[in-house]
Every structure is written in structure tokens, then in C-alpha cells.
N, C-alpha and C. Protein backbone atom coordinates (compact mmCIF):
# COMPACT_ATOMS: atom_id res chain seq x y z
N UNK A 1 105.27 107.94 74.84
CA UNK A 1 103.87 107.97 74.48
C UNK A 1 103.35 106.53 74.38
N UNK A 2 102.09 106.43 74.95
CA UNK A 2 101.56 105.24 74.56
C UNK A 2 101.02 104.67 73.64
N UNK A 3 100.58 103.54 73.44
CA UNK A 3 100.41 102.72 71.81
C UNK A 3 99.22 102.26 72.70
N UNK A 4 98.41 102.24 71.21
CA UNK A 4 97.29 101.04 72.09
C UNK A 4 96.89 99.79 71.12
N UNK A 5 96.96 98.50 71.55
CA UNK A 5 96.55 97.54 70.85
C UNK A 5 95.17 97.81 70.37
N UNK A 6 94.74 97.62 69.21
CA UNK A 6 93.76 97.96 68.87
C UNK A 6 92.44 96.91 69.15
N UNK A 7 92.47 95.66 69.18
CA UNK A 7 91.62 94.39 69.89
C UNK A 7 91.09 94.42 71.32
N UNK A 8 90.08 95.18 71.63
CA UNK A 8 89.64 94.74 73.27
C UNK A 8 89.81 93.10 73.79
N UNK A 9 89.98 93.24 74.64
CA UNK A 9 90.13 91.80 75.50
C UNK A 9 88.89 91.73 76.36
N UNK A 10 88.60 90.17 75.75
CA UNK A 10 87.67 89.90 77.00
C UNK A 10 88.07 89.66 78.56
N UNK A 11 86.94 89.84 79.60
CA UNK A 11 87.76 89.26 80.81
C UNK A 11 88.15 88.14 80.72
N UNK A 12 87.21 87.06 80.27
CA UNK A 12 87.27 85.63 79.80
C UNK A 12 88.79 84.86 79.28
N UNK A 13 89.22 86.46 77.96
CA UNK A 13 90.06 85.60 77.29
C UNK A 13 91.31 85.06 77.48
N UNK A 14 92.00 84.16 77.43
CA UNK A 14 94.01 84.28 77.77
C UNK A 14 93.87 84.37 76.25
N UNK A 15 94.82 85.59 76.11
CA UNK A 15 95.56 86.00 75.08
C UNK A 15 96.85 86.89 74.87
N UNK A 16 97.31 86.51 74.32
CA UNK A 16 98.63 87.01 73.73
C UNK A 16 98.81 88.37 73.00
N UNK A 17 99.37 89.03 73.45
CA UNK A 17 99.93 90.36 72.73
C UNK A 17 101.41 90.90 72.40
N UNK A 18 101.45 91.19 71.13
CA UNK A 18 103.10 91.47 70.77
C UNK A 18 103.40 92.68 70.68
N UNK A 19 104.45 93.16 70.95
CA UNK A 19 105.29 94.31 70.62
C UNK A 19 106.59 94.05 69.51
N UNK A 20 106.80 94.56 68.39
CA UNK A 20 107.76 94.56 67.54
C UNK A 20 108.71 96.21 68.18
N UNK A 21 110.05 95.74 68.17
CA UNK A 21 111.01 96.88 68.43
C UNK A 21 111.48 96.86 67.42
N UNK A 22 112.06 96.17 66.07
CA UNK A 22 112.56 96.57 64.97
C UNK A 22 113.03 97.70 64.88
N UNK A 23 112.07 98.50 64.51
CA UNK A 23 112.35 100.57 64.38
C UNK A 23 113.18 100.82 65.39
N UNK A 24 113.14 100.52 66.55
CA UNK A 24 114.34 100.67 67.34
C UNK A 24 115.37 100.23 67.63
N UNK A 25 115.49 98.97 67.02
CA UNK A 25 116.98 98.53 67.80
C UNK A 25 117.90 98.00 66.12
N UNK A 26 117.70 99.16 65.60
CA UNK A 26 118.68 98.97 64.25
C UNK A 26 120.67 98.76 64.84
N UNK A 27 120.45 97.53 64.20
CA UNK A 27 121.64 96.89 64.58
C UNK A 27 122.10 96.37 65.99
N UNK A 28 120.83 96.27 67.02
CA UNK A 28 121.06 95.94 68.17
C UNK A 28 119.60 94.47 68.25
N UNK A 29 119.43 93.32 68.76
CA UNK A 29 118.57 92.76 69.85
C UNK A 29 118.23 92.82 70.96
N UNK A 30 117.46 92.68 71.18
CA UNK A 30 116.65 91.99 72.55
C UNK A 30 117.36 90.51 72.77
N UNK A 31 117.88 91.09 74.84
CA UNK A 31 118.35 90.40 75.21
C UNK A 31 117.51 89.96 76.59
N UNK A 32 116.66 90.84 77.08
CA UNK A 32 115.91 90.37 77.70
C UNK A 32 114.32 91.24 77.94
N UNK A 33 113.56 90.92 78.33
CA UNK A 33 112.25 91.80 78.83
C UNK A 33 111.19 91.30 79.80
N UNK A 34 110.67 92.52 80.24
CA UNK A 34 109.98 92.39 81.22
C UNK A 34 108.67 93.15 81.45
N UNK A 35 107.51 92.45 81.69
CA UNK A 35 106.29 93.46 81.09
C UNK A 35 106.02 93.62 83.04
N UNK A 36 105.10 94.72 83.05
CA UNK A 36 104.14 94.91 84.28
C UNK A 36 103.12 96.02 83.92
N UNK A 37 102.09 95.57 84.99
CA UNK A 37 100.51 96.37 84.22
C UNK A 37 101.22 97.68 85.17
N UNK A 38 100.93 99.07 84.77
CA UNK A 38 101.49 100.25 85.09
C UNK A 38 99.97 100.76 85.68
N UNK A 39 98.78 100.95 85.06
CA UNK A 39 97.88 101.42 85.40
C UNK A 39 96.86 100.15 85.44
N UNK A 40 95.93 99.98 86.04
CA UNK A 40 94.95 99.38 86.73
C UNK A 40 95.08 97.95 87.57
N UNK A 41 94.09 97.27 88.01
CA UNK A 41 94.37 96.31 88.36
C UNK A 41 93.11 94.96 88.48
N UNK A 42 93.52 93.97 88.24
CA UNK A 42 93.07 92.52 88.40
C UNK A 42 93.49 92.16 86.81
N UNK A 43 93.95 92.23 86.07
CA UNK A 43 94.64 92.26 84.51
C UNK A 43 95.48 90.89 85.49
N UNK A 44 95.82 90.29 84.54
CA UNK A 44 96.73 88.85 85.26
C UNK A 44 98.06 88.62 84.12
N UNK A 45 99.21 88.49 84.35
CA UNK A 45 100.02 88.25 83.69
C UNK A 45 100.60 86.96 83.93
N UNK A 46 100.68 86.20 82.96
CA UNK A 46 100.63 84.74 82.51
C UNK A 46 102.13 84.06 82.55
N UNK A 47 102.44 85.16 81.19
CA UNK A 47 103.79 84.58 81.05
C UNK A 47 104.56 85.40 79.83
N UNK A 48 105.51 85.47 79.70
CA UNK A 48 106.03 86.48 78.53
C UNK A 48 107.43 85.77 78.05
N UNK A 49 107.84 86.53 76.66
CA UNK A 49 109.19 85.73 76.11
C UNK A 49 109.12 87.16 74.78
N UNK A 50 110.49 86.56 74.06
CA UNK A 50 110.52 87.32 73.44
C UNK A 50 111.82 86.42 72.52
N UNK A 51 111.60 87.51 71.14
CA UNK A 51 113.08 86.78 69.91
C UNK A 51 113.88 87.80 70.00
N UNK A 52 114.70 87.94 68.95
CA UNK A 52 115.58 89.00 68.59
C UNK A 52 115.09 90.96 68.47
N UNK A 53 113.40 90.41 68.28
CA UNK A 53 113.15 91.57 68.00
C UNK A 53 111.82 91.99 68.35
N UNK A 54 110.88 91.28 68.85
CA UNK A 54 109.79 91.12 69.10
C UNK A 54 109.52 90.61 70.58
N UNK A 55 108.68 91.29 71.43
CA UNK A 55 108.22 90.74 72.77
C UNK A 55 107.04 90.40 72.64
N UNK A 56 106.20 89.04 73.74
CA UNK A 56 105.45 89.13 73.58
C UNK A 56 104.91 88.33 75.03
N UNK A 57 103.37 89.01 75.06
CA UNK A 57 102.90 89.00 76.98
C UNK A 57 101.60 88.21 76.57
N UNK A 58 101.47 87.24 77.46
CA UNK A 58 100.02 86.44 77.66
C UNK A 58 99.11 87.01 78.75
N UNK A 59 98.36 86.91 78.65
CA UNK A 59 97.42 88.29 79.69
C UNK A 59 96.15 86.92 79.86
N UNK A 60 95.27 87.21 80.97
CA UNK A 60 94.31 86.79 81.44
C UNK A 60 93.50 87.36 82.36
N UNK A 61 92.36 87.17 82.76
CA UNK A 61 91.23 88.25 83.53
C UNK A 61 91.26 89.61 82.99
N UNK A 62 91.11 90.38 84.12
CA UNK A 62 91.01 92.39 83.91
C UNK A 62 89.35 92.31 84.05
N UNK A 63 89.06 93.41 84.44
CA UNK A 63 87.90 93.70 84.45
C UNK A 63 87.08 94.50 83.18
N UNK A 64 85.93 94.42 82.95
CA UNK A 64 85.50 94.79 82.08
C UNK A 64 85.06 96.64 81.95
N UNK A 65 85.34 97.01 81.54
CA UNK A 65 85.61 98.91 81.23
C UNK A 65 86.54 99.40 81.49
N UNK A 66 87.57 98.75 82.36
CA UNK A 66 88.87 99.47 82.38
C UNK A 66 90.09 99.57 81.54
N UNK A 67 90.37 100.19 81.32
CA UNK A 67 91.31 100.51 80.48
C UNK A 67 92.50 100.83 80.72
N UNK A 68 93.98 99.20 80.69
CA UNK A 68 95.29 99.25 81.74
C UNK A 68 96.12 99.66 80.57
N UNK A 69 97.68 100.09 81.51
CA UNK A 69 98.77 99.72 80.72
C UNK A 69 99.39 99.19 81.21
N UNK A 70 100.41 98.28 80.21
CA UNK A 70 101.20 97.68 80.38
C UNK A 70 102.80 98.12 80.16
N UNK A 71 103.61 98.05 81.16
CA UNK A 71 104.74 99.09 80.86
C UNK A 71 105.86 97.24 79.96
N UNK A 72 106.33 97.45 78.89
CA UNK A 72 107.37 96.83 78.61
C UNK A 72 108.87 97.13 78.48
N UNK A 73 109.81 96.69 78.92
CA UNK A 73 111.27 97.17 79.48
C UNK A 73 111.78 95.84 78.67
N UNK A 74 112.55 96.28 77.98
CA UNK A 74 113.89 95.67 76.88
C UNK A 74 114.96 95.84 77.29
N UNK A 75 115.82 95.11 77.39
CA UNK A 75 117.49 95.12 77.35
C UNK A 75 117.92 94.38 76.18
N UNK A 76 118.55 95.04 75.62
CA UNK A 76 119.95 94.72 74.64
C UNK A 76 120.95 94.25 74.44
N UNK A 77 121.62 93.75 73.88
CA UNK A 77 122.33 93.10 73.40
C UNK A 77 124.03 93.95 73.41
N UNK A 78 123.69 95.11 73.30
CA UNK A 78 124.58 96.38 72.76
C UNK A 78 124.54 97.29 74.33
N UNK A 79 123.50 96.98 75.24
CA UNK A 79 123.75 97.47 76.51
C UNK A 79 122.76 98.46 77.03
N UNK A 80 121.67 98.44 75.51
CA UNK A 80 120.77 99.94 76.14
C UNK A 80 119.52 99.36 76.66
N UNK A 81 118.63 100.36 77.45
CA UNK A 81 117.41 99.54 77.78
C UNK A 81 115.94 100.65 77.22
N UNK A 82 115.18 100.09 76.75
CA UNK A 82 114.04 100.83 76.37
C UNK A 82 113.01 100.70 76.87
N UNK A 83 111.85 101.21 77.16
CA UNK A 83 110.62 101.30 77.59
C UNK A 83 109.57 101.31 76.81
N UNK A 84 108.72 100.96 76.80
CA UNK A 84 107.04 101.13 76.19
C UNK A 84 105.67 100.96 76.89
N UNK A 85 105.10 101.80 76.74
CA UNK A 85 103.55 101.71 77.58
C UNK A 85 102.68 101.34 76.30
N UNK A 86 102.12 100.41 76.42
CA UNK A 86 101.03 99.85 75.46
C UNK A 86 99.61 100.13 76.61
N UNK A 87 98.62 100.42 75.53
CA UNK A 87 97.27 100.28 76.55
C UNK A 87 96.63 99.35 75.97
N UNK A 88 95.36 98.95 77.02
CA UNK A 88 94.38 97.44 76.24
C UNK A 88 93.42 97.99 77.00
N UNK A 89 92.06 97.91 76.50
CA UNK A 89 91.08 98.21 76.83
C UNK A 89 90.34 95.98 77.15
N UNK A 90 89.76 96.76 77.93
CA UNK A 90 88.69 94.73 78.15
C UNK A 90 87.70 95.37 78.64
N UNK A 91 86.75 94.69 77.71
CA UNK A 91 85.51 94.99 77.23
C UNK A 91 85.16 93.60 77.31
N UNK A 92 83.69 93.28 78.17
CA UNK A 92 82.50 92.12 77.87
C UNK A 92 82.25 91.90 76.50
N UNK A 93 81.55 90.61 75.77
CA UNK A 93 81.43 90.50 75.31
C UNK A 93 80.44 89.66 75.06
């Protein structure tokens, strides 16, 4: 199921968005990740990183009324891999 950041993005803005896995990876880290927009397009991906437990994606452009997701893919430490669809709406401003 998807999550949605609750902050519209401007087209304008570069900004940063995080995902916390905590709740999921009890007794395991993040060993690596990898974001890609799943639904729409001109959304720009910047650059991404992540800690032990937390990912996080720099975003730029997208058009204004559409509403993308972003699929995020985790690997572990312990060997498993997880998925998440976050949505972002970008909205003018």
C-alpha cells in the first residue's frame, strides 16, 4: 500500500524526502537503496542515500497536478529486500 508524503512539491522546488524503515527492519539495517518514480513523468531524481534506518531522495521539477510515485527498494544487512510506494503530489504555487 502506498504512503503519501503529506507536503506538495513545487515544480520549482529541489527537495528532499525521507522514508524511516525502523518498524521494519527490527534487528536488521539498510544496506543499500534505490528509489525510481513508478507512476508519472518529468519528476527528476537528483540523488539519494540513506543510514542504518532511514532513506532519503532529492527530487526536482514534476509537473504541476500530477500526482507520482515513487517506488523505494531496500536491501539489508540480514539479506532481505523491501519495497515501498510513497506518493507526492506537485502543486504550483
Amino acid at each position: 500500500m502506498a504512503e503519501v508524503w503529506e507536503a506538495p512539491k513545487d515544480p520549482d522546488d529541489v527537495k528532499d524526502y525521507e522514508l524511516d524503515w525502523t518498524a521494519r527492519l527490527p534487528g536488521d539495517t539498510i544496506s543499500g537503496s534505490t528509489w525510481s518514480i513508478a507512476v508519472g513523468t518529468g519528476l527528476v531524481i537528483d540523488s539519494s542515500s540513506h543510514t542504518n534506518t532511514v532513506t532519503k531522495v532529492w527530487l526536482s521539477a514534476g509537473t504541476a497536478g500530477v500526482n507520482y510515485e515513487l517506488l523505494n527498494r531496500v536491501e539489508t544487512t540480514g539479506g532481505r529486500i523491501y519495497d515501498q510506494t510513497m506518493k507526492l503530489k506537485v502543486r504550483a504555487r
